[in-house]
Each structure stands twice: as structure tokens, then as C-alpha cells.
PDB file of N, CA and C in Angstrom:
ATOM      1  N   UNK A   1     217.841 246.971 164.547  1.00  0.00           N
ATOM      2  CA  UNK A   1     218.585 247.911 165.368  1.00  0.00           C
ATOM      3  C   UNK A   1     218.958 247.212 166.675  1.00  0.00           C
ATOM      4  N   UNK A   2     220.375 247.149 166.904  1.00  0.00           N
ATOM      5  CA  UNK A   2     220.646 246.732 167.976  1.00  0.00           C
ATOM      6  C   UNK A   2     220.648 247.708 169.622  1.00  0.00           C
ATOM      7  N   UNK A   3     220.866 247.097 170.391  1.00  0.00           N
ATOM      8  CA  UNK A   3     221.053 248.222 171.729  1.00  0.00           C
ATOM      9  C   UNK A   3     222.417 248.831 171.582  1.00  0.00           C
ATOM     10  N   UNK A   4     223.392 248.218 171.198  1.00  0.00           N
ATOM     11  CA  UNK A   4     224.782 249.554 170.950  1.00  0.00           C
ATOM     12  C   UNK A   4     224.078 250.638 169.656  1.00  0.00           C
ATOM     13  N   UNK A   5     223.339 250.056 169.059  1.00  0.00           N
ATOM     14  CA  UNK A   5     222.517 251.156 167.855  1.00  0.00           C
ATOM     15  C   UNK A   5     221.780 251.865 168.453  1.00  0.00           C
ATOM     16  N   UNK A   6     220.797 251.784 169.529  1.00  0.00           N
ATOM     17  CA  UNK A   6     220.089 252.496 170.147  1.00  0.00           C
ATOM     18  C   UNK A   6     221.122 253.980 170.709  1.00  0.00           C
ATOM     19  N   UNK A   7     221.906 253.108 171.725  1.00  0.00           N
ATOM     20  CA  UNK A   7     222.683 254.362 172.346  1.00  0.00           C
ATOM     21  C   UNK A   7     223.625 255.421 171.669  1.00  0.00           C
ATOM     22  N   UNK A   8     224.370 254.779 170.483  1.00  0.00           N
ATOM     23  CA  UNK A   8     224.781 255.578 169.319  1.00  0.00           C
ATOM     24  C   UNK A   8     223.865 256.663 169.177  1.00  0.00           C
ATOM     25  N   UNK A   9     222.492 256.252 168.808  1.00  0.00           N
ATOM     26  CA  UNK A   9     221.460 256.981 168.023  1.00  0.00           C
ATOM     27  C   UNK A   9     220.918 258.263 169.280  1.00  0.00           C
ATOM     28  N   UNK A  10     221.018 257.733 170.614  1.00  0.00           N
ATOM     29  CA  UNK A  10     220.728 258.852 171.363  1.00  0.00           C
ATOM     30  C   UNK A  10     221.816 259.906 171.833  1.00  0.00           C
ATOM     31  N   UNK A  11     223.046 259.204 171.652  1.00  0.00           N
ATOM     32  CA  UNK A  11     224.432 260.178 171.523  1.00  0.00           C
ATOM     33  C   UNK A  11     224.255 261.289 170.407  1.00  0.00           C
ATOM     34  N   UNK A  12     223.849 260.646 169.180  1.00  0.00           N
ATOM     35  CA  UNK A  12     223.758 261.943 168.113  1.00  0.00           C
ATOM     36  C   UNK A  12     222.504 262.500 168.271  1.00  0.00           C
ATOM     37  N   UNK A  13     221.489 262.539 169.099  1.00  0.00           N
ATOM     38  CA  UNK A  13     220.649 263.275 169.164  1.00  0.00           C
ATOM     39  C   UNK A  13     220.710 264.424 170.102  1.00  0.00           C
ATOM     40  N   UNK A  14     221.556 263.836 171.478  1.00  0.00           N
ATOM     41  CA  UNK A  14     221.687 264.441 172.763  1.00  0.00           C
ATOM     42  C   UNK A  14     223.197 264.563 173.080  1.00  0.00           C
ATOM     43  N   UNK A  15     223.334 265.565 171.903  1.00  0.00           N
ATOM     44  CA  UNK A  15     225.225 265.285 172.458  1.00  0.00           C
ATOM     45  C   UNK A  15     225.742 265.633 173.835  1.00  0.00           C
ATOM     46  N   UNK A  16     224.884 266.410 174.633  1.00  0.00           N
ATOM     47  CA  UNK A  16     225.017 266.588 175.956  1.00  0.00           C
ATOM     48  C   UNK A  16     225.616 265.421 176.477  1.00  0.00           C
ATOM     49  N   UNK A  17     225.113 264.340 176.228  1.00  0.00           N
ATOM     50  CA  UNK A  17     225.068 263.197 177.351  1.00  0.00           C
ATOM     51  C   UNK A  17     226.922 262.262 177.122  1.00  0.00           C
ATOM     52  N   UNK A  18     227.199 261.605 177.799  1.00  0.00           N
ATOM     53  CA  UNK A  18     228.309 260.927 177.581  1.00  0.00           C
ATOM     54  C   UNK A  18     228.123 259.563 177.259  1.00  0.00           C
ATOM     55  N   UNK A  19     228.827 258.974 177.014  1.00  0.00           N
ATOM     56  CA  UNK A  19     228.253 257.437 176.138  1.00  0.00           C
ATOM     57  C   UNK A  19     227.995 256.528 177.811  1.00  0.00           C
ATOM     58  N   UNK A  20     228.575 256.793 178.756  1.00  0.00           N
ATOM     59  CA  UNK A  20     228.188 256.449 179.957  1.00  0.00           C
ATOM     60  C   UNK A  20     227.169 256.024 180.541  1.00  0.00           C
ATOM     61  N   UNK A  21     226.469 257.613 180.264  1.00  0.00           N
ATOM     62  CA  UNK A  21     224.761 258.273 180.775  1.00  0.00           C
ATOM     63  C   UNK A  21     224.084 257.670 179.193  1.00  0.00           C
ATOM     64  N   UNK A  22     224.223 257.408 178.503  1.00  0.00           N
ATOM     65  CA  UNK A  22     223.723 257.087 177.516  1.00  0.00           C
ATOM     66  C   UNK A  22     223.449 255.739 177.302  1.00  0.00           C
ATOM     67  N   UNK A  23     224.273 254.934 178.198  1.00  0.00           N
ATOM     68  CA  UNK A  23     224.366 253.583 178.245  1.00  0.00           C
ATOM     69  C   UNK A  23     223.542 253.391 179.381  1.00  0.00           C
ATOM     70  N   UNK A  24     223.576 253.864 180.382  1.00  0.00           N
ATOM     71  CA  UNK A  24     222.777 253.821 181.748  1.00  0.00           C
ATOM     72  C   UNK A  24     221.289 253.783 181.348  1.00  0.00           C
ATOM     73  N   UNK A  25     221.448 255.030 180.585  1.00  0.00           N
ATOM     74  CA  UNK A  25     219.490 255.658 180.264  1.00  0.00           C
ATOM     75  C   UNK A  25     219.071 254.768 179.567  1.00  0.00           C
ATOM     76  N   UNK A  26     219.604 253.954 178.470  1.00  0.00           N
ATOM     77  CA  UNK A  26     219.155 253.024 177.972  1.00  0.00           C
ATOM     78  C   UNK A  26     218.676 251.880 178.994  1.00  0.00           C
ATOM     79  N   UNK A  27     220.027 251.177 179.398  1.00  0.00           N
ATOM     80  CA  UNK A  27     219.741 250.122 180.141  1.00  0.00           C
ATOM     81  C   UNK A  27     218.485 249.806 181.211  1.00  0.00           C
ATOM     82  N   UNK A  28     218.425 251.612 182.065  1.00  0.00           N
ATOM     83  CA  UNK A  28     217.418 251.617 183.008  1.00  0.00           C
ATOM     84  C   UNK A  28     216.068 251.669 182.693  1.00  0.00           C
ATOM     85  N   UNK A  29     215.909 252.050 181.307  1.00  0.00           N
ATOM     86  CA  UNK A  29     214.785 251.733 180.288  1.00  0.00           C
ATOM     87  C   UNK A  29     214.056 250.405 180.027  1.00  0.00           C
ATOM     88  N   UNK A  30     215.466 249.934 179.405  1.00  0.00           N
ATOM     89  CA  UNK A  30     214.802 248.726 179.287  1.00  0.00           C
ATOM     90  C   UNK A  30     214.648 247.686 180.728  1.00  0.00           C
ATOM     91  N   UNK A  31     214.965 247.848 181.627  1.00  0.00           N
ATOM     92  CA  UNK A  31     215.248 247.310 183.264  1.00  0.00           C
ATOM     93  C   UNK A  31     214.059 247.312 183.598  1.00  0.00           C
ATOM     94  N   UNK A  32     213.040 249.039 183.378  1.00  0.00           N
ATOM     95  CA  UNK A  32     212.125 249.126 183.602  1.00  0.00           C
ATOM     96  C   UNK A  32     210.706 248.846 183.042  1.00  0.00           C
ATOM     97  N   UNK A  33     210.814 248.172 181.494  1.00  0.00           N
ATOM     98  CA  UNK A  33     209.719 247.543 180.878  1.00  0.00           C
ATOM     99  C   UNK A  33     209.958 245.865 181.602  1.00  0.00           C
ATOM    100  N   UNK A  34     211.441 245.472 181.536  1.00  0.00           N
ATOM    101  CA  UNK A  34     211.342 244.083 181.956  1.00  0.00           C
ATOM    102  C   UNK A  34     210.425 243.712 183.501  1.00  0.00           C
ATOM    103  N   UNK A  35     210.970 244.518 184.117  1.00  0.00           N
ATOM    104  CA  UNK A  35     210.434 244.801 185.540  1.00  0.00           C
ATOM    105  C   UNK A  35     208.745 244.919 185.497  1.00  0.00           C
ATOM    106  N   UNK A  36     208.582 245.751 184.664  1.00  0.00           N
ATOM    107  CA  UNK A  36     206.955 245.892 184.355  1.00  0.00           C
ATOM    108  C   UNK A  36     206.558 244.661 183.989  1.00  0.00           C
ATOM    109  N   UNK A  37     206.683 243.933 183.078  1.00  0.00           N
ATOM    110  CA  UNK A  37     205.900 243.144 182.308  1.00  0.00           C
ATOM    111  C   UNK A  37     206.353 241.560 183.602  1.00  0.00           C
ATOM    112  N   UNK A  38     207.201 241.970 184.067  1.00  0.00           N
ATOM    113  CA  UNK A  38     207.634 240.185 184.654  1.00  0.00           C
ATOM    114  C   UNK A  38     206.535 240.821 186.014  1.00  0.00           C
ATOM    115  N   UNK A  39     205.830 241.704 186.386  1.00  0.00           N
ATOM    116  CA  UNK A  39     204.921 241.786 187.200  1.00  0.00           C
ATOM    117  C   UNK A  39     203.434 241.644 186.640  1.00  0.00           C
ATOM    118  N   UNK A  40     203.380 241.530 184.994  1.00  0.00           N
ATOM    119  CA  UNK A  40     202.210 241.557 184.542  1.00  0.00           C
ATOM    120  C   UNK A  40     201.340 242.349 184.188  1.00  0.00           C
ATOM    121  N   UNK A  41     202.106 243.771 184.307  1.00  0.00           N
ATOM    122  CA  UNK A  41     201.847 245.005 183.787  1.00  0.00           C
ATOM    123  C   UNK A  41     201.807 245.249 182.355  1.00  0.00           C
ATOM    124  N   UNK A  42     201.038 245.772 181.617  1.00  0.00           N
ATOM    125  CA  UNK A  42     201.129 246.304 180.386  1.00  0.00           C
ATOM    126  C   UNK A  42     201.679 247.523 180.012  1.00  0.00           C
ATOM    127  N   UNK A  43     202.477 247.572 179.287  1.00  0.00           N
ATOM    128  CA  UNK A  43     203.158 248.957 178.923  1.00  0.00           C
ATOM    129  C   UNK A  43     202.701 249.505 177.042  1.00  0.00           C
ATOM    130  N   UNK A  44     202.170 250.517 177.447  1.00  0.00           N
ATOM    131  CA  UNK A  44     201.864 251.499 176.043  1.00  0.00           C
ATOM    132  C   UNK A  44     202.617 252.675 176.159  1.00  0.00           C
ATOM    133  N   UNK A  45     203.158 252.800 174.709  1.00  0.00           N
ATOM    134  CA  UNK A  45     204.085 253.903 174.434  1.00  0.00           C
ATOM    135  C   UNK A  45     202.848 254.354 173.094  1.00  0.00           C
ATOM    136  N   UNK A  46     202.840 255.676 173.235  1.00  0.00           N
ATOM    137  CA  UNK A  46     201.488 256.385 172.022  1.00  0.00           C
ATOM    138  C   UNK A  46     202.195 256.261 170.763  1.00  0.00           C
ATOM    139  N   UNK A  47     201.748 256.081 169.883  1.00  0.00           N
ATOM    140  CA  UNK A  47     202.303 256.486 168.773  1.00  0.00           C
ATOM    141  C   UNK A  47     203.474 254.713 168.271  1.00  0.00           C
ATOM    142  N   UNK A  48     203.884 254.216 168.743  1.00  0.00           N
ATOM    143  CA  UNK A  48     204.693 253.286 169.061  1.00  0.00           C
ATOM    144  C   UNK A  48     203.864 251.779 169.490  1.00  0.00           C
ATOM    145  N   UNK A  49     203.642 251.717 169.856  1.00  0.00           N
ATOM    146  CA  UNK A  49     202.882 250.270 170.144  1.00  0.00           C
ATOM    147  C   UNK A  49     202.884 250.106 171.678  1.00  0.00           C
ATOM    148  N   UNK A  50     202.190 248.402 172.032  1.00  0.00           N
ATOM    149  CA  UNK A  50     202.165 248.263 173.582  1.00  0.00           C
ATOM    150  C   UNK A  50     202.207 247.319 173.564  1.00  0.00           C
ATOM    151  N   UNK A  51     203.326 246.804 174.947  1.00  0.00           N
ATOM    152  CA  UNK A  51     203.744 245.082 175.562  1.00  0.00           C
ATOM    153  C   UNK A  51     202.414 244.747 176.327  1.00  0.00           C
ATOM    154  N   UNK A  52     202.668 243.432 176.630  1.00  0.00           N
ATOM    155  CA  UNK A  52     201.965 243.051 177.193  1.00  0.00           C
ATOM    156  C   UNK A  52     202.275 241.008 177.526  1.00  0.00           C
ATOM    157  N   UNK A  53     202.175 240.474 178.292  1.00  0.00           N
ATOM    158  CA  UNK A  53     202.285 239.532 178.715  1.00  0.00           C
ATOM    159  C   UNK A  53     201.245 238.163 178.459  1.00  0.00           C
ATOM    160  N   UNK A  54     201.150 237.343 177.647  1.00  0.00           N
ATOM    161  CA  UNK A  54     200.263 236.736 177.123  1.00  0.00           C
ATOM    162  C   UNK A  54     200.496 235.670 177.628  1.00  0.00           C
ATOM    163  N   UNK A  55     199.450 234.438 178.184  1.00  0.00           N
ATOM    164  CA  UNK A  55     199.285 233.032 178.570  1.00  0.00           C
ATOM    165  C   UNK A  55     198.922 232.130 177.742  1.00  0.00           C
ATOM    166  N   UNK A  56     200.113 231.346 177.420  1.00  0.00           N
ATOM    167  CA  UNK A  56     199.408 230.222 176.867  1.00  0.00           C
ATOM    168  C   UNK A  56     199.413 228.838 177.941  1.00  0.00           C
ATOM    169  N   UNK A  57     198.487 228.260 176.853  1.00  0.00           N
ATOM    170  CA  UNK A  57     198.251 227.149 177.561  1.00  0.00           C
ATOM    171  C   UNK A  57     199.274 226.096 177.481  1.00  0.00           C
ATOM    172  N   UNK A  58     198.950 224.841 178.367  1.00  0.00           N
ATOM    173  CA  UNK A  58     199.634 223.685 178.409  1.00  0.00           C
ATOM    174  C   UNK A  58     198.559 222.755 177.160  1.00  0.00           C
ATOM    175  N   UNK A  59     199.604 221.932 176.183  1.00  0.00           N
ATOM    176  CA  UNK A  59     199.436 221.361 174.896  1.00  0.00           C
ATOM    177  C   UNK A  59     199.960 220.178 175.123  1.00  0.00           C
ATOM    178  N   UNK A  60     199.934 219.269 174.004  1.00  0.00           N
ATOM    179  CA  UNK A  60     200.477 218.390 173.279  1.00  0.00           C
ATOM    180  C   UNK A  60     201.015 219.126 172.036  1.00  0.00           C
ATOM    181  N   UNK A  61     202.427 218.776 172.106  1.00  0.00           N
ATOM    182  CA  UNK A  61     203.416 218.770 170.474  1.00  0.00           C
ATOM    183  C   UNK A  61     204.338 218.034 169.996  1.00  0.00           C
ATOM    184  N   UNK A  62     204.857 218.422 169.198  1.00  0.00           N
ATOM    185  CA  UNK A  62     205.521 217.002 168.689  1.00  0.00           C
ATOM    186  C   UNK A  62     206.764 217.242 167.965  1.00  0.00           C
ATOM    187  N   UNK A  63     207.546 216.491 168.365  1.00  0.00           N
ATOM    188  CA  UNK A  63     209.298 216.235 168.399  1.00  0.00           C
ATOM    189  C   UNK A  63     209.272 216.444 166.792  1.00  0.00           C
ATOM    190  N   UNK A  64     209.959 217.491 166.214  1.00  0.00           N
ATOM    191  CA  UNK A  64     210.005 217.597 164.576  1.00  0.00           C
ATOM    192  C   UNK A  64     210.904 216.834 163.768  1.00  0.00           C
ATOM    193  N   UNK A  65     211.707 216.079 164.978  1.00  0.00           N
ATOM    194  CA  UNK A  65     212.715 215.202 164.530  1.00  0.00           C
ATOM    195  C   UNK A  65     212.143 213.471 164.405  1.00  0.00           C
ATOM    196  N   UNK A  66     211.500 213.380 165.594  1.00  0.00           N
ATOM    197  CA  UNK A  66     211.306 211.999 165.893  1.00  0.00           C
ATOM    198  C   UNK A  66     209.237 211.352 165.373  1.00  0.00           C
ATOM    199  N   UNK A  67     209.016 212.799 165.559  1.00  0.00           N
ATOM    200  CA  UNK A  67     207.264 212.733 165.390  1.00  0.00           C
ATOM    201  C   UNK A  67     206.288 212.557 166.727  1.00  0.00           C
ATOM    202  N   UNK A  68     207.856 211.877 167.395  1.00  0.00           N
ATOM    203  CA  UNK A  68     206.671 211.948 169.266  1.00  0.00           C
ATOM    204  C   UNK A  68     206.158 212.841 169.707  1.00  0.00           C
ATOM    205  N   UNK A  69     204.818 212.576 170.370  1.00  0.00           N
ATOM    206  CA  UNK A  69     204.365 213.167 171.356  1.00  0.00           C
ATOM    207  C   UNK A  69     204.866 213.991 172.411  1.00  0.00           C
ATOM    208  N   UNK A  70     204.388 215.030 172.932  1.00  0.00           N
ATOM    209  CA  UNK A  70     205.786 215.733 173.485  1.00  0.00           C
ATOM    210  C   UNK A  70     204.719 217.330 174.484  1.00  0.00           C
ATOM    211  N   UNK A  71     205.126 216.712 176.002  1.00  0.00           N
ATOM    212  CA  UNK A  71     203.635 217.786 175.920  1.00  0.00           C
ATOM    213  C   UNK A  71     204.502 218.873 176.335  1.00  0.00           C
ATOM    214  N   UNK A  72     203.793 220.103 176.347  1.00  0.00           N
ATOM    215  CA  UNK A  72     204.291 221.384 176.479  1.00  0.00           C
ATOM    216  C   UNK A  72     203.766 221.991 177.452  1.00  0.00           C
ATOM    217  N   UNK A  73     204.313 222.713 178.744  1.00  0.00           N
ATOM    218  CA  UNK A  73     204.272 223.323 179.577  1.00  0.00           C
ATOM    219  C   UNK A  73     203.075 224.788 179.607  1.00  0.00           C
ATOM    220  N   UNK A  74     202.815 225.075 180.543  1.00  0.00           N
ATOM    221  CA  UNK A  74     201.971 226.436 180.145  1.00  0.00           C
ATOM    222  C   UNK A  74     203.174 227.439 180.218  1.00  0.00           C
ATOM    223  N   UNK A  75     203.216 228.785 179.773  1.00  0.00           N
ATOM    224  CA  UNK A  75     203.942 229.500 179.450  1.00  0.00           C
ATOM    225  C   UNK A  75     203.394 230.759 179.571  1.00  0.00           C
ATOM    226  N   UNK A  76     204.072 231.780 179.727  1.00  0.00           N
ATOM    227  CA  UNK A  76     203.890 233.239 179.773  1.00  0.00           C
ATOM    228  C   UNK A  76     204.978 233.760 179.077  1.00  0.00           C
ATOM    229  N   UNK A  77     204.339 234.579 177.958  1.00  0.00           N
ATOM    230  CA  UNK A  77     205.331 234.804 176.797  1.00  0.00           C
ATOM    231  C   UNK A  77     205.238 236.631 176.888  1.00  0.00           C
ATOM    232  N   UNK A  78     206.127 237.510 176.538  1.00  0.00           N
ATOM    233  CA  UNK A  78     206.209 239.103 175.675  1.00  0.00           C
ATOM    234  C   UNK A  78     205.463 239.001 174.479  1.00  0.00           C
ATOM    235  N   UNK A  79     204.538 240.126 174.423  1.00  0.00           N
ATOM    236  CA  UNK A  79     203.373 239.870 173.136  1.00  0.00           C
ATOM    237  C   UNK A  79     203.717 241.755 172.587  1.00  0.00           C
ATOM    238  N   UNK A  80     204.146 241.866 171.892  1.00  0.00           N
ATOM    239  CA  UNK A  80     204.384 243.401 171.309  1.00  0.00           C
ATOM    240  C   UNK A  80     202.867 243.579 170.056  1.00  0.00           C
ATOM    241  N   UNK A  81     202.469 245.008 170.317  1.00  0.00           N
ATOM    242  CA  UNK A  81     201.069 245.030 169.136  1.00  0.00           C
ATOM    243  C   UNK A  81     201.592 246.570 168.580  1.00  0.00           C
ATOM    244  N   UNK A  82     201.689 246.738 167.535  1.00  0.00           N
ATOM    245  CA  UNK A  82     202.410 247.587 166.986  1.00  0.00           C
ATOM    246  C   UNK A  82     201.024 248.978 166.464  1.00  0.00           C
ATOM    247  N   UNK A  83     201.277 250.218 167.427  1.00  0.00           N
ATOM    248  CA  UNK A  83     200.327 250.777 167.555  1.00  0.00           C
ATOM    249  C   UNK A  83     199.936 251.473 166.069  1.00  0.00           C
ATOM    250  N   UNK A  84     198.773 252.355 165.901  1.00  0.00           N
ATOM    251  CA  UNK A  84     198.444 252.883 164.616  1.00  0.00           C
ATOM    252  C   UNK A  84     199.383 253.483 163.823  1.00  0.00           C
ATOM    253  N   UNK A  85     199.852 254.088 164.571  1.00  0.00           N
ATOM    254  CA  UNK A  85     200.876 255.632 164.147  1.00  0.00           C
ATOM    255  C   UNK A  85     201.908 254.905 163.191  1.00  0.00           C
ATOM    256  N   UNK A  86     202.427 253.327 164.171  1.00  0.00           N
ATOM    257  CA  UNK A  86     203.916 252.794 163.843  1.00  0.00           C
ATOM    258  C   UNK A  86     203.468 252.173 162.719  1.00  0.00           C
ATOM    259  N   UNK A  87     202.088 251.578 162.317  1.00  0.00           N
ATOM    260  CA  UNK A  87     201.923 250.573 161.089  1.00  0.00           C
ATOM    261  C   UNK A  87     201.545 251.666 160.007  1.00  0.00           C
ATOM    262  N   UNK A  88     201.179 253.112 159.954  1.00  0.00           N
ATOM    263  CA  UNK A  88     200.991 253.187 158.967  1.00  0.00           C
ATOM    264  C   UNK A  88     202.148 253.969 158.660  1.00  0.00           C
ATOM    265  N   UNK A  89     203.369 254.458 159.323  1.00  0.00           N
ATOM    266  CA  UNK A  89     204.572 254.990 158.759  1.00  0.00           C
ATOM    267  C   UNK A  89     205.327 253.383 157.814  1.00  0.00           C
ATOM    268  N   UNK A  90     205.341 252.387 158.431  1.00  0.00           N
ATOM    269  CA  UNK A  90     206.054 251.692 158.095  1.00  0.00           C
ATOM    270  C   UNK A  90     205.142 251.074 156.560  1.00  0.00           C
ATOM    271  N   UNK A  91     204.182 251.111 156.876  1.00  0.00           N
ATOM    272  CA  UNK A  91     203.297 250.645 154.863  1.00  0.00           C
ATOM    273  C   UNK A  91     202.984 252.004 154.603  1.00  0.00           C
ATOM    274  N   UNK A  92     203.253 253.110 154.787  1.00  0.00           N
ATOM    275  CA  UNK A  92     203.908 254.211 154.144  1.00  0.00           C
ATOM    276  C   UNK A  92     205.383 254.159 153.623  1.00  0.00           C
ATOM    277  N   UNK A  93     206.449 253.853 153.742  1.00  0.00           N
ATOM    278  CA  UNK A  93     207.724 253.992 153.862  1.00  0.00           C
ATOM    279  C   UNK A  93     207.657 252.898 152.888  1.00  0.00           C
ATOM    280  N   UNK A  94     206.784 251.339 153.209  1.00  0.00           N
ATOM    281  CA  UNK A  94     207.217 250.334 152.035  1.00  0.00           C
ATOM    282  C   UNK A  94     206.059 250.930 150.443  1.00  0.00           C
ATOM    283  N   UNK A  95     205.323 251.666 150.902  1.00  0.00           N
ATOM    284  CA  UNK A  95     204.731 252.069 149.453  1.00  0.00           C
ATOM    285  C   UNK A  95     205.786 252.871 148.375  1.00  0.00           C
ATOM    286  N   UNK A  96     206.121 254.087 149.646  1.00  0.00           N
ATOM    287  CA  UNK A  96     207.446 254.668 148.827  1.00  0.00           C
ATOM    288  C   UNK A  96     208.759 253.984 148.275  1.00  0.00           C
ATOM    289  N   UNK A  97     208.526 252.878 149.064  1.00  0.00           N
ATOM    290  CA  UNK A  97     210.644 252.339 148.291  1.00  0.00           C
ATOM    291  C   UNK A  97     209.896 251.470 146.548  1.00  0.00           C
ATOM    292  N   UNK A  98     208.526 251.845 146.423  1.00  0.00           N
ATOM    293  CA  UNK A  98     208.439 250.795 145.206  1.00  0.00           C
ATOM    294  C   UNK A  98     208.495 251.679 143.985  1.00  0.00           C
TER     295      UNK A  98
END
């Protein structure tokens, strides 16, 4: 699902809204998890899962082209954990398509 899919999908839910306000509410949504998490905040939605900001370390890796040595920076990555509710609709849903 893309983000023009998202706002589609809240147009036919909320026909009130104009594709405008629909585009806004989205955007300021997602503005506001980015904002969260680039401060190091964790965000849980119930039912849905929760972000969270994970550290890795600084490594050694290696060039997949050449085989060199190749060291790697430490990093702070988006870590999504997909809460109860969301894993068992979805291996519900793949039990049913069989």
C-alpha cells in the first residue's frame, strides 16, 4: 500500500474530508512518527505494532563485488515489531486463502 493508497482509503472512509485535508492528515501523521523516532522515541499503536529506533554497531564487511574489507559505520536504523492483534489476522487471512 502506497501513501496515495493510504489517502484514497481515508477519502472512502471519511467522505467528509477533501482530498486536501486528507493529504495534510496523512502527511502530518507521518511528520509526526518521523519527528518521534529521529528524537528516539518509541511509538506503539495497540492492536498494530510499535517503531522504535535500533543501534547498531560499527563492523567490518565486505565489498560483494571485490571481497575487500570494508568497515561499516555505527548506525541508527527504524525497527517496526508487528504487534499481536496484526500477526494473528494476517496467519489468519494466509490460513484462509489455502
Amino acid at each position: 500500500m502506497t501513501k496515495r493508497e493510504i489517502i484514497e482509503e481515508l477519502l472512502a472512509r471519511r467522505q467528509k474530508f477533501t482530498h486536501r485535508e486528507s493529504e495534510t492528515i496523512v502527511n502530518a501523521m507521518f511528520d509526526a512518527m518521523a519527528t518521534s523516532l529521529t528524537r528516539g522515541e518509541r511509538i506503539e499503536i495497540r492492536g498494530f505494532g510499535s517503531f522504535a529506533v535500533k543501534k547498531r554497531r560499527a563492523r567490518q564487511g565486505r565489498n560483494p563485488k571485490t571481497g575487500q574489507l570494508v568497515s561499516v559505520d555505527a548506525k541508527k536504523i527504524p525497527f517496526f515489531r508487528a504487534g499481536k492483534e496484526l500477526r494473528i489476522e494476517v496467519n489468519g487471512a494466509e490460513e484462509a486463502g489455502r
